[in-house]
Protein backbone atom coordinates (compact mmCIF):
# COMPACT_ATOMS: atom_id res chain seq x y z
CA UNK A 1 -48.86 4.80 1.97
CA UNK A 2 -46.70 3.89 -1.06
CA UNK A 3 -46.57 7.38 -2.51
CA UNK A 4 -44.82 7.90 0.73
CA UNK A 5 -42.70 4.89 0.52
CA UNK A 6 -41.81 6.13 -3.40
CA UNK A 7 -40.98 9.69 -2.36
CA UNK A 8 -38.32 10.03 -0.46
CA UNK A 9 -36.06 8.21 -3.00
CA UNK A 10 -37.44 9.42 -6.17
CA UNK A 11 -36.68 13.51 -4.05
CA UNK A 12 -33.44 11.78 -2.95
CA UNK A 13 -32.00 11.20 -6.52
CA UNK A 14 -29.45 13.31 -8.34
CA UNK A 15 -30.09 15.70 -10.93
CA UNK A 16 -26.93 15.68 -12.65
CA UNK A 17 -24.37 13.15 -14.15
CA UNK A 18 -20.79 13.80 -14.62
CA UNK A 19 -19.77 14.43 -18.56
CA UNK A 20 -16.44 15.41 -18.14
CA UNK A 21 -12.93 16.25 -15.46
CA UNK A 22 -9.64 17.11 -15.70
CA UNK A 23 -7.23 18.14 -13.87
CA UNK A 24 -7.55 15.49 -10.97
CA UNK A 25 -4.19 14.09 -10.21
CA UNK A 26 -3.76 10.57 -8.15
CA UNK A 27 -1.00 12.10 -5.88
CA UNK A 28 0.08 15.56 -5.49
CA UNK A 29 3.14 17.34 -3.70
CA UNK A 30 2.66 19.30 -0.87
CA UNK A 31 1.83 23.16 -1.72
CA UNK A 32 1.24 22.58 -5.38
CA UNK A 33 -0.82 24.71 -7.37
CA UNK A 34 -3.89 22.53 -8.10
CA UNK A 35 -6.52 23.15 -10.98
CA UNK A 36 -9.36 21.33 -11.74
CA UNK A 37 -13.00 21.44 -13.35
CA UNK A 38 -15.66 19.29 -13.93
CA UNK A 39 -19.19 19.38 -15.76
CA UNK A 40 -22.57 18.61 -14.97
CA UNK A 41 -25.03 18.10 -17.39
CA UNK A 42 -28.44 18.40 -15.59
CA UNK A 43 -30.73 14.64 -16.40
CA UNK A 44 -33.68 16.41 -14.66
CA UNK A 45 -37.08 15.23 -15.65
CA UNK A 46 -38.60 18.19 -13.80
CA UNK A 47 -37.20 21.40 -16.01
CA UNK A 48 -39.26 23.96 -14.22
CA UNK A 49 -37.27 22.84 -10.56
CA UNK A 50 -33.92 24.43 -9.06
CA UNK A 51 -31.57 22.27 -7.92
CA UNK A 52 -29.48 23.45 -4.42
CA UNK A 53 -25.65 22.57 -4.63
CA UNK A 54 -23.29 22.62 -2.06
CA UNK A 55 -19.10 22.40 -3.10
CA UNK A 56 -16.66 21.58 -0.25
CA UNK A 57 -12.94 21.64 -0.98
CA UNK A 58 -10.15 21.06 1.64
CA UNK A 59 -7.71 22.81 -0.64
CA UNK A 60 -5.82 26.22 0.54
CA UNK A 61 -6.89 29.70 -0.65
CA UNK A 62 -9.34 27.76 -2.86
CA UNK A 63 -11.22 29.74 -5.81
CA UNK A 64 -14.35 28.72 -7.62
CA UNK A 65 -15.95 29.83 -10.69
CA UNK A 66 -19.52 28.25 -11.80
CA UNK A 67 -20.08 28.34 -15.43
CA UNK A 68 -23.96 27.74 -16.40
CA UNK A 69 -24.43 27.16 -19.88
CA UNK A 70 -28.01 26.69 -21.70
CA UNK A 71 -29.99 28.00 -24.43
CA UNK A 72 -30.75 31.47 -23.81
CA UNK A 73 -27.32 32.31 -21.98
CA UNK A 74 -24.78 31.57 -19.90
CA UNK A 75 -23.23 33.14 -16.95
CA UNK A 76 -20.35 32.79 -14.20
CA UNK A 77 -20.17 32.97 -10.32
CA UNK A 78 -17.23 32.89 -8.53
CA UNK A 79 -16.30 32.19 -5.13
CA UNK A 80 -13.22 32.40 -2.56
CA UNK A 81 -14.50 29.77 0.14
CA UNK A 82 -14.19 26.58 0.99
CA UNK A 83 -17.50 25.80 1.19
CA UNK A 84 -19.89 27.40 -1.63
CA UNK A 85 -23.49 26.94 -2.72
CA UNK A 86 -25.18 28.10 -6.03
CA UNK A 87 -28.80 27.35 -7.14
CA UNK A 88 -29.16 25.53 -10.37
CA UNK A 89 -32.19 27.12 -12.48
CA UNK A 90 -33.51 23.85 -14.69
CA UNK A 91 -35.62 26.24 -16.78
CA UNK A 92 -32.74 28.19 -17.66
CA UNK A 93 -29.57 26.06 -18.20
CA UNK A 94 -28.39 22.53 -19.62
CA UNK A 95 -24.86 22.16 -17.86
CA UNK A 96 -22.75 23.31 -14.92
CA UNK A 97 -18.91 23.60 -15.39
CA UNK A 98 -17.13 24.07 -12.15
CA UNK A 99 -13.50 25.29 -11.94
CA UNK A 100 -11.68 24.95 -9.15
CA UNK A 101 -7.98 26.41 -8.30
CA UNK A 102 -6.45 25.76 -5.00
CA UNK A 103 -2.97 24.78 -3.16
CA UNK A 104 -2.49 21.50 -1.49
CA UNK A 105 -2.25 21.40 2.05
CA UNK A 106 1.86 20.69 3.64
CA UNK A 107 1.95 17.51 5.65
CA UNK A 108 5.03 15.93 7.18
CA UNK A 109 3.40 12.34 5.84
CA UNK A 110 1.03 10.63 3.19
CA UNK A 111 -2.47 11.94 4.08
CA UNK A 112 -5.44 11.94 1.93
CA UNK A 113 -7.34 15.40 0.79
CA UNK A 114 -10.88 15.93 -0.14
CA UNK A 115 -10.37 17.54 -3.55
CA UNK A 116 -13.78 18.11 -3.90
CA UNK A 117 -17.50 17.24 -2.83
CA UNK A 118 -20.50 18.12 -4.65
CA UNK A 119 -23.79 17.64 -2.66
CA UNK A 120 -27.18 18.03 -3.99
CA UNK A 121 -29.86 19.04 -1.08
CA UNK A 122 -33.64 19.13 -1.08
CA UNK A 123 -34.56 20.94 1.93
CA UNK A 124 -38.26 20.17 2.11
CA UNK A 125 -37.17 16.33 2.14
CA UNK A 126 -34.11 16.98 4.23
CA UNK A 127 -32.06 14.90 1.67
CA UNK A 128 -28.69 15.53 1.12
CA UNK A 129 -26.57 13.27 -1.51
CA UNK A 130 -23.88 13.25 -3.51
CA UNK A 131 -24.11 14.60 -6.97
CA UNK A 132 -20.23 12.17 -7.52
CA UNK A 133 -18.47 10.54 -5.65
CA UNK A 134 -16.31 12.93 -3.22
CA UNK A 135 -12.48 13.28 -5.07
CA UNK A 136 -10.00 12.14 -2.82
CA UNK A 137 -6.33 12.40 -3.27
CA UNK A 138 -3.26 11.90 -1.77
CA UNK A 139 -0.67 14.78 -0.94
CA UNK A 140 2.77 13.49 -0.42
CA UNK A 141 6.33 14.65 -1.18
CA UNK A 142 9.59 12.42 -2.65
CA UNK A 143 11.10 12.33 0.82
CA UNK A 144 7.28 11.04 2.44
CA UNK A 145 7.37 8.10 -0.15
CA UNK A 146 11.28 7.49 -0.20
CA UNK A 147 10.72 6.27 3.73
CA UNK A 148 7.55 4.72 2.52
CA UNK A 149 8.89 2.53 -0.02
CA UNK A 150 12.20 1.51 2.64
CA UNK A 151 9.67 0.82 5.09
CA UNK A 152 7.67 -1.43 2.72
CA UNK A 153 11.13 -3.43 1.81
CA UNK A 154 12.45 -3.86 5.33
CA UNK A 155 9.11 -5.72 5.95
CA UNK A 156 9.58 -7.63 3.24
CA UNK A 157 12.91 -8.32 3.84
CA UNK A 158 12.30 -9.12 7.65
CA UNK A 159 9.21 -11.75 6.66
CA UNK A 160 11.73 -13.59 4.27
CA UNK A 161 14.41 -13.55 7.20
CA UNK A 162 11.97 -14.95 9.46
CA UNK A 163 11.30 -17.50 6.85
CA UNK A 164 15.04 -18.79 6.20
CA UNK A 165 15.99 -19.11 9.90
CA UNK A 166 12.41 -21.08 10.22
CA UNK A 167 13.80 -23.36 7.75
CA UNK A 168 17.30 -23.22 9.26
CA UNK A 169 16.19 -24.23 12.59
CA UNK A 170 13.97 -26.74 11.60
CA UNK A 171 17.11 -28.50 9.86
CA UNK A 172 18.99 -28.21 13.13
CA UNK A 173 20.94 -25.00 12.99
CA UNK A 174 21.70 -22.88 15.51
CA UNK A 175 20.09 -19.47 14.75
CA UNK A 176 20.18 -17.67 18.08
CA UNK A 177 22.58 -14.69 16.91
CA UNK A 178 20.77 -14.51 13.65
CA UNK A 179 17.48 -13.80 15.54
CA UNK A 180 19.05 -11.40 17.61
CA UNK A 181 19.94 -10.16 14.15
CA UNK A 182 16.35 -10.28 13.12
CA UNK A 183 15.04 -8.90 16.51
CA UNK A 184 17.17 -5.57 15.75
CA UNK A 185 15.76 -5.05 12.29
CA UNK A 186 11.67 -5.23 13.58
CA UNK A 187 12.85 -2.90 16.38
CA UNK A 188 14.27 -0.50 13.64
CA UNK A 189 11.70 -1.04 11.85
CA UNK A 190 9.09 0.02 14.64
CA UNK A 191 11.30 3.24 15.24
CA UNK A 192 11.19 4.11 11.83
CA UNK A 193 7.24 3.79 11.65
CA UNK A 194 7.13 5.67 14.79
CA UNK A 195 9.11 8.72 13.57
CA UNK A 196 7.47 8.76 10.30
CA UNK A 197 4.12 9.43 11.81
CA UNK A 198 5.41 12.00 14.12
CA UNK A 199 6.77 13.66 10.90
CA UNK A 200 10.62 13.59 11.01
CA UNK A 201 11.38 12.10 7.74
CA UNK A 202 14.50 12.07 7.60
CA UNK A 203 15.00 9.91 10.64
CA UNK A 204 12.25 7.85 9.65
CA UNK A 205 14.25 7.07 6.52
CA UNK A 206 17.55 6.38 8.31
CA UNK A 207 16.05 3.64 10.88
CA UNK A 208 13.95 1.86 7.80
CA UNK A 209 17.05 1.58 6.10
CA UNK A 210 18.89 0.22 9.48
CA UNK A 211 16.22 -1.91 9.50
CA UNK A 212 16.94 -3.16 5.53
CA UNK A 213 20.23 -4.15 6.76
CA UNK A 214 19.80 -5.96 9.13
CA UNK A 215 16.97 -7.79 7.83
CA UNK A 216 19.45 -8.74 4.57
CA UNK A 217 22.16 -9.49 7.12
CA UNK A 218 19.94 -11.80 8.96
CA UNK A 219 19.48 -13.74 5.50
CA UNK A 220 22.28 -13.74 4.61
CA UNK A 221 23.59 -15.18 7.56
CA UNK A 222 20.46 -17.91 8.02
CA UNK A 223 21.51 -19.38 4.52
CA UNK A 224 25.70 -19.38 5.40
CA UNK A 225 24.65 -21.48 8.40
CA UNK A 226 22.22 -23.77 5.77
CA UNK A 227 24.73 -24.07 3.64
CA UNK A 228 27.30 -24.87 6.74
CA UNK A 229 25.06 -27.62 8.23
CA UNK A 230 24.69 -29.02 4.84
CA UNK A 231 28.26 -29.54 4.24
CA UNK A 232 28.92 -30.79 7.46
CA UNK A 233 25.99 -33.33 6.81
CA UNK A 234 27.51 -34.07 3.82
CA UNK A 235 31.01 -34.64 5.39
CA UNK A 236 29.35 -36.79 8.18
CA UNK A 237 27.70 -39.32 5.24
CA UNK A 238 30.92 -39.33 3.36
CA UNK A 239 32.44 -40.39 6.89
CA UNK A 240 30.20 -42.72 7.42
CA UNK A 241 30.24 -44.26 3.97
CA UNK A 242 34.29 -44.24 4.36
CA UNK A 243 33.93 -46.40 7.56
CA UNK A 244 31.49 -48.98 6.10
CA UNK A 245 33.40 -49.44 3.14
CA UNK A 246 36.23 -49.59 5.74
CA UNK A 247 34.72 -52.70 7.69
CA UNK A 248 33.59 -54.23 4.47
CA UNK A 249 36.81 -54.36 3.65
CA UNK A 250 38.24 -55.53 6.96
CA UNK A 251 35.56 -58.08 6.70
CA UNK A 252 37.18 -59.59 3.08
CA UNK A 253 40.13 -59.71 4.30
CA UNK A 254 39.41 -61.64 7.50
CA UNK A 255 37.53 -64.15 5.54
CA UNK A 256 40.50 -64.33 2.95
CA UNK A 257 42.62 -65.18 5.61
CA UNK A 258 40.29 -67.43 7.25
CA UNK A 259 39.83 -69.17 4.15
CA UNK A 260 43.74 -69.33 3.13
CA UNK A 261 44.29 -70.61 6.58
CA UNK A 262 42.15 -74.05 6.16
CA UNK A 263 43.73 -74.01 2.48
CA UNK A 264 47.16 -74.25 4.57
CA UNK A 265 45.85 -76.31 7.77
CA UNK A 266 44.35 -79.10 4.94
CA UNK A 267 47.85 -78.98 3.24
CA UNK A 268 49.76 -79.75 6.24
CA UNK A 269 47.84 -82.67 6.77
């Protein structure tokens, strides 16, 4: 009962390890040439045993060419699908370079590619794993992260306007139009988002930028009415101040007289 507790994960481990890449960008435009190639060198144990590799790609008109390298010889296979499997001889080779060549796909937004997968298979098991981790990368274009980066600052731009007519209202300000202000920017905002995913760009780009606006307007306008309310604060305690130091006065002056009075009411005595 152990042996079969041991076996499945001892069949279900890789063959290879990864010893070198290149070519892998972290974004890509859209229908770019793309080439890339990685190496295998086999960590088998077992060096009589084939290993069964599968290579997925979700790159256009993609072309593959398998170099095995080992002691006796080495040879190439090529391949023109997107999906390709060789058979990896243990006895006969050490490493497996694989070269891929492809185009990236054309998207009308930021979407993710599989590059490339590399899948090991035992078929008496029924194991499948990865040999690495499946490359994904990102196909975009300047325009797709133009709207992407306005969208990202007329968020930021409407959180901190939210923020500043919080505080304005709090101190007693009234900050209806400038949340009607506000209310216009998230509604650009949302139109923006909502044209970017149906991929027209350059609408997408107009509305965030609408929505940047606004949202900056709104801000600006919260703190003018801050600054407003704290002036006329300050105007109200300087009146205030004025009309104490007003009645303190008044109040000397009545008790000078009050006092100069009985100085003149004893005198006439």
């Amino acid at each position: 009962m152990l042996a079969l507790v041991i076996t499945p994960s001892a069949l279900a481990k890789n063959n290879f390890e990864e010893s070198y890449r290149s070519g892998i960008p972290e974004t890509v435009g859209t229908s770019e040439l793309v080439n890339m190639r990685i190496t295998l060198d086999e960590v088998s144990p077992d060096l009589a045993s084939s290993a069964n590799l599968t290579f997925k790609t979700s790159l256009q008109d993609p072309s593959w060419v398998f170099a095995f390298a080992g002691p006796l010889e080495t040879k190439s296979e090529a391949s023109s699908e997107d999906k390709a499997s060789i058979m990896f001889n243990h006895t006969d080779f050490d490493n497996l370079s694989i070269t891929l060549t492809g185009i990236s796909p054309s998207y009308d937004k930021r979407k993710s590619v599989l590059f490339i997968k590399i899948e090991q298979s035992d078929q008496i098991a029924g194991i499948i794993t990865n040999v690495i981790d499946p490359i994904w990368v990102d196909v975009t274009t300047g325009e797709i992260e133009d709207v992407r980066t306005a969208l990202d600052d007329s968020m930021e731009r409407i959180e901190a306007a939210n923020s500043t007519i919080a505080n304005a209202s709090s101190a007693g300000a009234n900050v209806y139009d400038v949340q009607v202000m506000l209310e216009l920017a998230r509604q650009h905002n949302r139109k923006s988002n909502e044209l970017y995913i149906k991929g027209d760009v350059e609408s997408a780009l107009l509305y965030a930028n609408y929505a940047k606006d606004n949202a900056s307007k709104a801000i600006d306008l919260s703190g003018l009415k801050m600054t407003e309310l704290e002036e006329q604060q300050e105007f109200v305690e300087l009146r205030n101040n004025i009309i104490i130091v007003v009645i303190v006065l008044a109040l000397v002056i009545v008790v000078v007289m009050l006092y100069r009075r009985r100085g003149w009411d004893k005198l006439g005595k």
